[in-house]
N, C-alpha and C. Protein backbone atom coordinates (compact mmCIF):
# COMPACT_ATOMS: atom_id res chain seq x y z
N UNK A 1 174.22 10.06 22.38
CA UNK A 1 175.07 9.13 21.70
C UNK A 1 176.50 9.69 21.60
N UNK A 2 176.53 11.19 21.10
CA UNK A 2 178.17 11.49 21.00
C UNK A 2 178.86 11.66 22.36
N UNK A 3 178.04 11.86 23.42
CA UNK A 3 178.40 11.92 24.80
C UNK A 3 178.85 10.55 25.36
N UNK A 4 178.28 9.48 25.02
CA UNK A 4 178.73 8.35 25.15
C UNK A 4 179.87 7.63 24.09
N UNK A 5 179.99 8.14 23.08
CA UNK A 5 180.88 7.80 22.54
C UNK A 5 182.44 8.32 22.63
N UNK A 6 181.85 9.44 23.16
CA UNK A 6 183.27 10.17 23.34
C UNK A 6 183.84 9.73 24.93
N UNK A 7 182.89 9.31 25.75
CA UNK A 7 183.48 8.39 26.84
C UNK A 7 184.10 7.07 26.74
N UNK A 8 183.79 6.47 25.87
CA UNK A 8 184.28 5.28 25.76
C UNK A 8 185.87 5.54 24.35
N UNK A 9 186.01 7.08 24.61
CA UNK A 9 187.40 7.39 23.70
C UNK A 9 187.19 7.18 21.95
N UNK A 10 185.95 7.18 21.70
CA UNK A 10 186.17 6.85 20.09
C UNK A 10 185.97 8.29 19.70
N UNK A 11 185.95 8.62 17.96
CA UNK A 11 186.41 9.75 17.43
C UNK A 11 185.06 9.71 16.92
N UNK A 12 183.70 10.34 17.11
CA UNK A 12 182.50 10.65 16.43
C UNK A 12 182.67 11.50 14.78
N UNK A 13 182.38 10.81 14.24
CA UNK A 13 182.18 11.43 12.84
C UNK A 13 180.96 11.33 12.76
N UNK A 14 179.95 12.04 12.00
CA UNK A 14 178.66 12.24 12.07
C UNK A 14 178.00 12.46 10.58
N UNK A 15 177.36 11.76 10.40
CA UNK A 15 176.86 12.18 8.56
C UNK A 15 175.71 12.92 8.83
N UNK A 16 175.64 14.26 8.73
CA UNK A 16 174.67 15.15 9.02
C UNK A 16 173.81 15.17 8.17
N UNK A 17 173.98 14.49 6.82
CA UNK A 17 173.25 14.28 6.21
C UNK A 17 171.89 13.47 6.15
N UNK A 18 171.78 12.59 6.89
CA UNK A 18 171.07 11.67 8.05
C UNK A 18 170.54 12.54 9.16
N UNK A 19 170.51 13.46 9.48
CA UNK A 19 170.10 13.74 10.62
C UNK A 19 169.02 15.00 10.05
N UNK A 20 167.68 14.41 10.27
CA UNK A 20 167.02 15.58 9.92
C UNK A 20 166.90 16.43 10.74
N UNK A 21 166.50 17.77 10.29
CA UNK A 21 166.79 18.85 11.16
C UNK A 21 167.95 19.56 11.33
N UNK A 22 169.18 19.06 11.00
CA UNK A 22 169.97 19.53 10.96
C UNK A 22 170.85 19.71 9.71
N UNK A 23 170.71 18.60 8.77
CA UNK A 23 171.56 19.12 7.69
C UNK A 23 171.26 20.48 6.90
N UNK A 24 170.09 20.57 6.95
CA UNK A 24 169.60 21.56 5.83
C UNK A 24 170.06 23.03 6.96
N UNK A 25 170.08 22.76 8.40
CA UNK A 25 170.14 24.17 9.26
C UNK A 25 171.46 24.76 8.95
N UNK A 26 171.62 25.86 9.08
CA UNK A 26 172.93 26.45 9.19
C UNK A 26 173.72 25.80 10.57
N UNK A 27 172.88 26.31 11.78
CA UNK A 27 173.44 25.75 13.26
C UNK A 27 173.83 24.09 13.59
N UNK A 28 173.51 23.51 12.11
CA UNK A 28 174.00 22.17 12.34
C UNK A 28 175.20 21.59 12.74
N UNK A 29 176.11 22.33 12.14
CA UNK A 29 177.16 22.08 12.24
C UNK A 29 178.17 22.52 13.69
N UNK A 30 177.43 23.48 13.94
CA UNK A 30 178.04 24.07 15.29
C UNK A 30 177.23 22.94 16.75
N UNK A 31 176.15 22.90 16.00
CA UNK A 31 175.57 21.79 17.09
C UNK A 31 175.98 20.75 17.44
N UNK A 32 176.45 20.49 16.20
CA UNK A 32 177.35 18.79 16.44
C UNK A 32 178.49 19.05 17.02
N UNK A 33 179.32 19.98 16.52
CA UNK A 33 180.71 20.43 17.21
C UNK A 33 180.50 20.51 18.73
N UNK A 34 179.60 21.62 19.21
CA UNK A 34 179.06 21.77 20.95
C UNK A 34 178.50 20.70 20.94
N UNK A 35 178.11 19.32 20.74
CA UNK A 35 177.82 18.05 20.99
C UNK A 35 178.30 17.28 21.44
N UNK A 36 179.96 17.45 20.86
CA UNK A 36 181.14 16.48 20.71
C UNK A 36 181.07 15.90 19.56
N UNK A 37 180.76 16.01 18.72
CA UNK A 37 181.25 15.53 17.47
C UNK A 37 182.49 15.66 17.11
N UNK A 38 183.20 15.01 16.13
CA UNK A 38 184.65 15.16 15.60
C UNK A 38 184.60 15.94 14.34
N UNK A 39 184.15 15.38 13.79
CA UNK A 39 183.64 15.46 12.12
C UNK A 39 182.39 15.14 11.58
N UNK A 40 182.23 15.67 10.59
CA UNK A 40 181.42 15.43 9.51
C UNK A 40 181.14 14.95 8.39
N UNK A 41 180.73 14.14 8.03
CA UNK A 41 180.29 13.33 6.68
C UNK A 41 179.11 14.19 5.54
N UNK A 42 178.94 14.64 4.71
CA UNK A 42 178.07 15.60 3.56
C UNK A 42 178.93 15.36 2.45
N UNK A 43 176.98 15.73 1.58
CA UNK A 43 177.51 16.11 0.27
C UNK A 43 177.46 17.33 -0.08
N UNK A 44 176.91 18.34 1.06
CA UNK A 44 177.10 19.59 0.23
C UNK A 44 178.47 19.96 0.83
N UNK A 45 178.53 21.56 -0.22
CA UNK A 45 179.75 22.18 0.02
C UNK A 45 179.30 22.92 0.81
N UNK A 46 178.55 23.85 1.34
CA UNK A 46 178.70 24.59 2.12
C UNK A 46 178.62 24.19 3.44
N UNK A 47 178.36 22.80 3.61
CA UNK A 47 178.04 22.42 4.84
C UNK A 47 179.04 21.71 5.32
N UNK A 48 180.31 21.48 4.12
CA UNK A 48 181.59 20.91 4.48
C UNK A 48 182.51 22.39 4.46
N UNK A 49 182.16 23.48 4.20
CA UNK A 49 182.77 24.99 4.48
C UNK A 49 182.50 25.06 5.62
N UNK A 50 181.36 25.35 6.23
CA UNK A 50 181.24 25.35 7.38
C UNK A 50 181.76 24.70 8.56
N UNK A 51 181.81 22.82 8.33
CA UNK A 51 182.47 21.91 9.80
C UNK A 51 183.96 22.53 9.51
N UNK A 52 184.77 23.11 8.16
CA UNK A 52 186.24 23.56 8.32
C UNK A 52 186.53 24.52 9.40
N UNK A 53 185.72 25.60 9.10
CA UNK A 53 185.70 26.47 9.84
C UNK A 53 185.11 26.27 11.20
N UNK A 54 184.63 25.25 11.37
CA UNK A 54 184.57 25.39 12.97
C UNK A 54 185.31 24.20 13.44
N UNK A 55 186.34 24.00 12.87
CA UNK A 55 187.69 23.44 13.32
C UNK A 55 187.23 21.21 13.20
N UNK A 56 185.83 21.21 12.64
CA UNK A 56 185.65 19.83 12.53
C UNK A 56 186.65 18.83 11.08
N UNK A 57 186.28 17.84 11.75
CA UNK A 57 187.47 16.84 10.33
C UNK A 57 185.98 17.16 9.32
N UNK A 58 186.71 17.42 7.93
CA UNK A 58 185.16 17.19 7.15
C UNK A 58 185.48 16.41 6.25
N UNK A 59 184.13 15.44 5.92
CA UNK A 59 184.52 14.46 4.85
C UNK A 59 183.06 14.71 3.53
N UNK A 60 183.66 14.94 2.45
CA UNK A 60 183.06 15.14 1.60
C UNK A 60 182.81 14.02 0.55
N UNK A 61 181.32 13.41 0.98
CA UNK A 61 180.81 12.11 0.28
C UNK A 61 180.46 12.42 -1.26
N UNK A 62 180.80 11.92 -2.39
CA UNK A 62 180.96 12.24 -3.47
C UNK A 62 180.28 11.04 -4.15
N UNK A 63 179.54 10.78 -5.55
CA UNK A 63 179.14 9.66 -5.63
C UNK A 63 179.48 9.99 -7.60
N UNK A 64 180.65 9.04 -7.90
CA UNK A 64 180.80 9.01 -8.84
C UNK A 64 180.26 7.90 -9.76
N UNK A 65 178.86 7.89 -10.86
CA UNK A 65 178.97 6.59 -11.46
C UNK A 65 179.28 6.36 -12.52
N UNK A 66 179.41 7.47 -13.31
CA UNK A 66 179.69 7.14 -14.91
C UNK A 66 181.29 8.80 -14.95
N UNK A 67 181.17 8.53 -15.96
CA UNK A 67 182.52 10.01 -16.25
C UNK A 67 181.98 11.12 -16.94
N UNK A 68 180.45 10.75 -16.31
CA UNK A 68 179.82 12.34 -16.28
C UNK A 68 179.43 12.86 -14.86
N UNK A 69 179.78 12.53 -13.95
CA UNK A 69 179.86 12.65 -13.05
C UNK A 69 181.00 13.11 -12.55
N UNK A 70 182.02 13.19 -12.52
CA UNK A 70 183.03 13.00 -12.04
C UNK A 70 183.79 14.35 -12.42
N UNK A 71 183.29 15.24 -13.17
CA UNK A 71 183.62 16.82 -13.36
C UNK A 71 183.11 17.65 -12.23
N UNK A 72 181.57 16.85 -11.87
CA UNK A 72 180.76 17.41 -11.23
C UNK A 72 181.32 17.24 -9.71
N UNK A 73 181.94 16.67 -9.12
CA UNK A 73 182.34 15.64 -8.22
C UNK A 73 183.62 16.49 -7.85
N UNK A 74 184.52 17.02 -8.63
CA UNK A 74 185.79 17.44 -8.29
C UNK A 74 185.47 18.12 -8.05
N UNK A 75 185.08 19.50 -9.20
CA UNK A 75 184.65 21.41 -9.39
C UNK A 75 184.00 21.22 -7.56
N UNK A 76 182.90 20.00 -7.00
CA UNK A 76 182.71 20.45 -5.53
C UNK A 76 183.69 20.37 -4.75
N UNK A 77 184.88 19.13 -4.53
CA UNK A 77 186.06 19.17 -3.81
C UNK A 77 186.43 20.13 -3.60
N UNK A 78 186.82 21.12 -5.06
CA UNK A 78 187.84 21.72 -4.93
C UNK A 78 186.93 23.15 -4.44
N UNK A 79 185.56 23.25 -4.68
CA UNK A 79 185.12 24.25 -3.66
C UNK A 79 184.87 24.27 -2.24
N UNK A 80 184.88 22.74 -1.21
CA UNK A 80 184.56 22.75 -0.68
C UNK A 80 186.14 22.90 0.64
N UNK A 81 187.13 22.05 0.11
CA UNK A 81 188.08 21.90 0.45
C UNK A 81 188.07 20.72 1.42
N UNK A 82 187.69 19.73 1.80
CA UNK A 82 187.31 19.14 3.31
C UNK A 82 188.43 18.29 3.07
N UNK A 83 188.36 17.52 4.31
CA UNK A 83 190.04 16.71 5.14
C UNK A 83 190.16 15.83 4.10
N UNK A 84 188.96 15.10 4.06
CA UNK A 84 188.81 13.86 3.27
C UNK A 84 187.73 13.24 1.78
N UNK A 85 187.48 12.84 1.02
CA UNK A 85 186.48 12.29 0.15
C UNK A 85 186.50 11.28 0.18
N UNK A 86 185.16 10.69 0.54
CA UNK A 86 184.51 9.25 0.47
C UNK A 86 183.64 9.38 -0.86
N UNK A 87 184.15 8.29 -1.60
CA UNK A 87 184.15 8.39 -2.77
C UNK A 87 183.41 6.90 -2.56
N UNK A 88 182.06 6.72 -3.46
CA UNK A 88 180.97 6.00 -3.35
C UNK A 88 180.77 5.51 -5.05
N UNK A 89 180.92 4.78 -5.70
CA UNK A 89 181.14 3.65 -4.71
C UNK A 89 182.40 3.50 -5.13
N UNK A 90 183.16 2.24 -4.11
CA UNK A 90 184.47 1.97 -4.17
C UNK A 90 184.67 1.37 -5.61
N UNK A 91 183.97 0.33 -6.19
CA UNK A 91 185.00 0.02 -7.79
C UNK A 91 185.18 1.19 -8.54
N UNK A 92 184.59 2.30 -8.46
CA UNK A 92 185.27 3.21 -9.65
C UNK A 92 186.31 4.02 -8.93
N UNK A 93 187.05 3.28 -7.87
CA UNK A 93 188.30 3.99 -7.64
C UNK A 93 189.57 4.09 -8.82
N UNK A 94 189.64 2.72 -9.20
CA UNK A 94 190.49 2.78 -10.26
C UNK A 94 190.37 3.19 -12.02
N UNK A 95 188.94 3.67 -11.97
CA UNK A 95 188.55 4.09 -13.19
C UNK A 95 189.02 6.17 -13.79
N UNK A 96 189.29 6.16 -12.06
CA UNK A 96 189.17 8.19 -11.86
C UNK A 96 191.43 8.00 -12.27
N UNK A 97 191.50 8.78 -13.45
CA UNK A 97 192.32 9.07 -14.07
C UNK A 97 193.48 9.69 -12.98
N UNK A 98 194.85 9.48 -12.83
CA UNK A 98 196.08 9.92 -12.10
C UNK A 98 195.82 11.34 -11.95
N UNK A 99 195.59 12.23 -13.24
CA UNK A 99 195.97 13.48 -13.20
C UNK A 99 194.36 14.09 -12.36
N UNK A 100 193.50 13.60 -11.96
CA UNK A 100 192.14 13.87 -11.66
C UNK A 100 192.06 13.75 -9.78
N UNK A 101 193.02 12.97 -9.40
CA UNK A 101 193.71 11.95 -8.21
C UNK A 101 194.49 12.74 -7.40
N UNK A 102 195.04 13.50 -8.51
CA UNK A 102 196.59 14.40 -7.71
C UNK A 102 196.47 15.38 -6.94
N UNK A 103 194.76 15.98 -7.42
CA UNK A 103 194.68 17.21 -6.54
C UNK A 103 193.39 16.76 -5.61
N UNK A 104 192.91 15.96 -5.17
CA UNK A 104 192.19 15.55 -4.64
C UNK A 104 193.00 15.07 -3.04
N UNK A 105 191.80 14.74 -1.82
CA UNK A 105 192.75 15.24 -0.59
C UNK A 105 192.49 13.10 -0.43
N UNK A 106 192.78 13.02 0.25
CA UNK A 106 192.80 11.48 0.55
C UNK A 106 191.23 11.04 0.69
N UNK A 107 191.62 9.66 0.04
CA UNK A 107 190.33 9.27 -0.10
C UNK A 107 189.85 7.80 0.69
N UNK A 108 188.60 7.81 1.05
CA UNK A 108 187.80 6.69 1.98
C UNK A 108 186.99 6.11 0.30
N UNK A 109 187.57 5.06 0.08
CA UNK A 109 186.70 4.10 -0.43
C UNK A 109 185.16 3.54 0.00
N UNK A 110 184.05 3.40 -0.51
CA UNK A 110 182.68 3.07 0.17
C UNK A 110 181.76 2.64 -0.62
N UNK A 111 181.31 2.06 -0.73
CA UNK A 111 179.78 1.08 -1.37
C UNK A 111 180.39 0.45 -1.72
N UNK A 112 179.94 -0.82 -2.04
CA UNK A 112 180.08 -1.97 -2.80
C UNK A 112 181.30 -2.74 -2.21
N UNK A 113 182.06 -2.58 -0.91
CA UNK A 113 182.99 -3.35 -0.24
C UNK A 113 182.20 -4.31 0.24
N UNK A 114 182.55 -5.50 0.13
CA UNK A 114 181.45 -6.99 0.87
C UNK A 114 182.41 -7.62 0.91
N UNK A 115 183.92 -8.01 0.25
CA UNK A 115 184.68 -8.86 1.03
C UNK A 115 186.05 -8.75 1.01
N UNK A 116 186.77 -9.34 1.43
CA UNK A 116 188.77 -8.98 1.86
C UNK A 116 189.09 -8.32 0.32
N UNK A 117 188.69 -8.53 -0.87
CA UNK A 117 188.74 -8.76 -2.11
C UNK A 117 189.05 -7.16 -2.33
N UNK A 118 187.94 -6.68 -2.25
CA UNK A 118 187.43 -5.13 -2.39
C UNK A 118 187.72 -4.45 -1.30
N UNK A 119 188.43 -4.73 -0.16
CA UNK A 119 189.15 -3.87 0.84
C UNK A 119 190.31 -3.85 -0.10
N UNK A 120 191.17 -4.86 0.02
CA UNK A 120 192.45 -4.93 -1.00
C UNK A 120 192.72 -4.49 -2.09
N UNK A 121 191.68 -4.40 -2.59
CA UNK A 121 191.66 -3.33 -4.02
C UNK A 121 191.78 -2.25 -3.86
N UNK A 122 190.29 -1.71 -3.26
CA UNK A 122 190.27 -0.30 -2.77
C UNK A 122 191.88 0.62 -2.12
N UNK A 123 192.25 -0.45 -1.20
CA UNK A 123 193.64 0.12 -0.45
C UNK A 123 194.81 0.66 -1.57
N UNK A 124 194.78 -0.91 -2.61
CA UNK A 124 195.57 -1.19 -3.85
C UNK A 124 195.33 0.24 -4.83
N UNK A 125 194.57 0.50 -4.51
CA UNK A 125 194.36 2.16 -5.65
C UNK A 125 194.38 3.00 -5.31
N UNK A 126 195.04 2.92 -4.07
CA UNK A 126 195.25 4.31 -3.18
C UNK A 126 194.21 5.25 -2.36
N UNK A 127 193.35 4.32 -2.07
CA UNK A 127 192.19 4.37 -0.20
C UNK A 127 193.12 4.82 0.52
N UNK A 128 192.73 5.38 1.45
CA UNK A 128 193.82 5.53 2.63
C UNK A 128 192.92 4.92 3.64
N UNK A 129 191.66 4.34 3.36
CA UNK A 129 190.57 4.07 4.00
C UNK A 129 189.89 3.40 3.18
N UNK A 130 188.69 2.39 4.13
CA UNK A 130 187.43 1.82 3.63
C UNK A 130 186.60 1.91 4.20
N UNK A 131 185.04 2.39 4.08
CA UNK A 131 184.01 2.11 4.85
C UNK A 131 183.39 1.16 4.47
N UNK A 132 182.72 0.26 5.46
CA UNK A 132 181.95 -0.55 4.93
C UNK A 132 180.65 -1.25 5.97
N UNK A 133 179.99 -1.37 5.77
CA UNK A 133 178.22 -1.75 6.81
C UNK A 133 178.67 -3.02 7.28
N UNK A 134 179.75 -3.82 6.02
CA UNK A 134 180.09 -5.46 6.72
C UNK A 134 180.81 -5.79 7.70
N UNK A 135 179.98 -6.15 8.96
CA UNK A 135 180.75 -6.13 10.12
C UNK A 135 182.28 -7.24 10.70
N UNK A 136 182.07 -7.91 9.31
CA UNK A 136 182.82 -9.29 9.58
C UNK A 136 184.15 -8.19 8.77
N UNK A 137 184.27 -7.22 8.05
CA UNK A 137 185.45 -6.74 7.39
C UNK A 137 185.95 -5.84 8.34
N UNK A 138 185.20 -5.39 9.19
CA UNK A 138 186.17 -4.61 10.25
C UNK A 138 186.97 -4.90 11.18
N UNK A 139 187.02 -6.28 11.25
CA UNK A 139 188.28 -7.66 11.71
C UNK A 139 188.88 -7.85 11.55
N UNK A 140 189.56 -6.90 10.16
CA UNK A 140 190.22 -7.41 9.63
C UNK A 140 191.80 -6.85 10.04
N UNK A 141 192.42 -7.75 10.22
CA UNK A 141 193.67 -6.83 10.44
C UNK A 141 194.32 -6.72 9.18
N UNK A 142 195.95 -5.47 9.98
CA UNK A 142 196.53 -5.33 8.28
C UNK A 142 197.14 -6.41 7.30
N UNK A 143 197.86 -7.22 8.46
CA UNK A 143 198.69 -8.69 8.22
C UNK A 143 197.95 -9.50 7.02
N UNK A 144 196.13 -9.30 7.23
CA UNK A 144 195.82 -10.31 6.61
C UNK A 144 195.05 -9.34 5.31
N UNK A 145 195.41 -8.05 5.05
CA UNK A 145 195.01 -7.72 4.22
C UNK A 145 196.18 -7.21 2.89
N UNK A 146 197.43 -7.94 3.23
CA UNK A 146 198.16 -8.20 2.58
C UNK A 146 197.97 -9.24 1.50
N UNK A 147 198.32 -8.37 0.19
CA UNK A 147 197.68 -9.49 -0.78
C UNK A 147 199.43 -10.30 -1.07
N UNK A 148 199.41 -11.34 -1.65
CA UNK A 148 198.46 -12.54 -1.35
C UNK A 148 198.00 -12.99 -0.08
N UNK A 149 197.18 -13.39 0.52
CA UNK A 149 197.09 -13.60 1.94
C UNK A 149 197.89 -14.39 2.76
């Protein structure tokens, strides 16, 4: 799959977390890299220490639901260091406090996006990104994700 994807020019990011056999390995990460992988998607830290150091994008999936969470959620950022945080789910983007925001690295908005509504928000609170499973939102261009429409 990453052999074919990387022929047809796209950028493989990989949630190793999904992949049994490999998240829990140490050599996971190097495997995906000698694979062609780009990056990495995890929630642990050492396994987002690791894709840094072997020169992969790392994205550190974080799942904040209440504001007891969300101590727990940084203290790993800031051990793990990775490119990016996908921060799960997307409405409590605007609930995580400015001063909590500032030292945090750019963030991918994710769960709970289902329509133009919640892309626009998400962006609106400072996403630099959205993921989302809904295939009809990845159509979307920027023009029309200008609010008002």
């Amino acid at each position: 799959m990453l052999a074919a994807l990387a022929e047809a020019d796209k950028y493989a990011v990989v949630n190793i977390d999904s992949c049994d056999g490999l998240s829990q390995e140490r050599g996971g990460v190097d495997y995906l890299a000698d694979a062609g992988a780009k990056g990495i998607v995890s929630t642990r830290v050492a396994t987002i220490q690791r894709a840094r150091r072997s020169g992969l994008l790392s994205v550190q999936k974080v799942f904040v639901t209440d504001r007891s969470t969300l101590p727990r959620s940084l203290t790993a950022i800031q051990q793990s260091e990775p490119n990016l945080v996908q921060l799960m789910p997307a409405p409590m983007l605007p609930h995580i406090p400015a001063n909590c925001r500032k030292g945090m690295p750019p963030v991918v908005a994710s769960g709970f996006v289902c329509n133009r509504a919640g892309v626009v928000g998400a962006l609106g609170h400072g996403a630099v990104a959205v993921s989302t499973s809904d295939q009809q939102l990845w159509k979307l261009t920027a023009r029309e994700l200008r609010y008002p429409p």
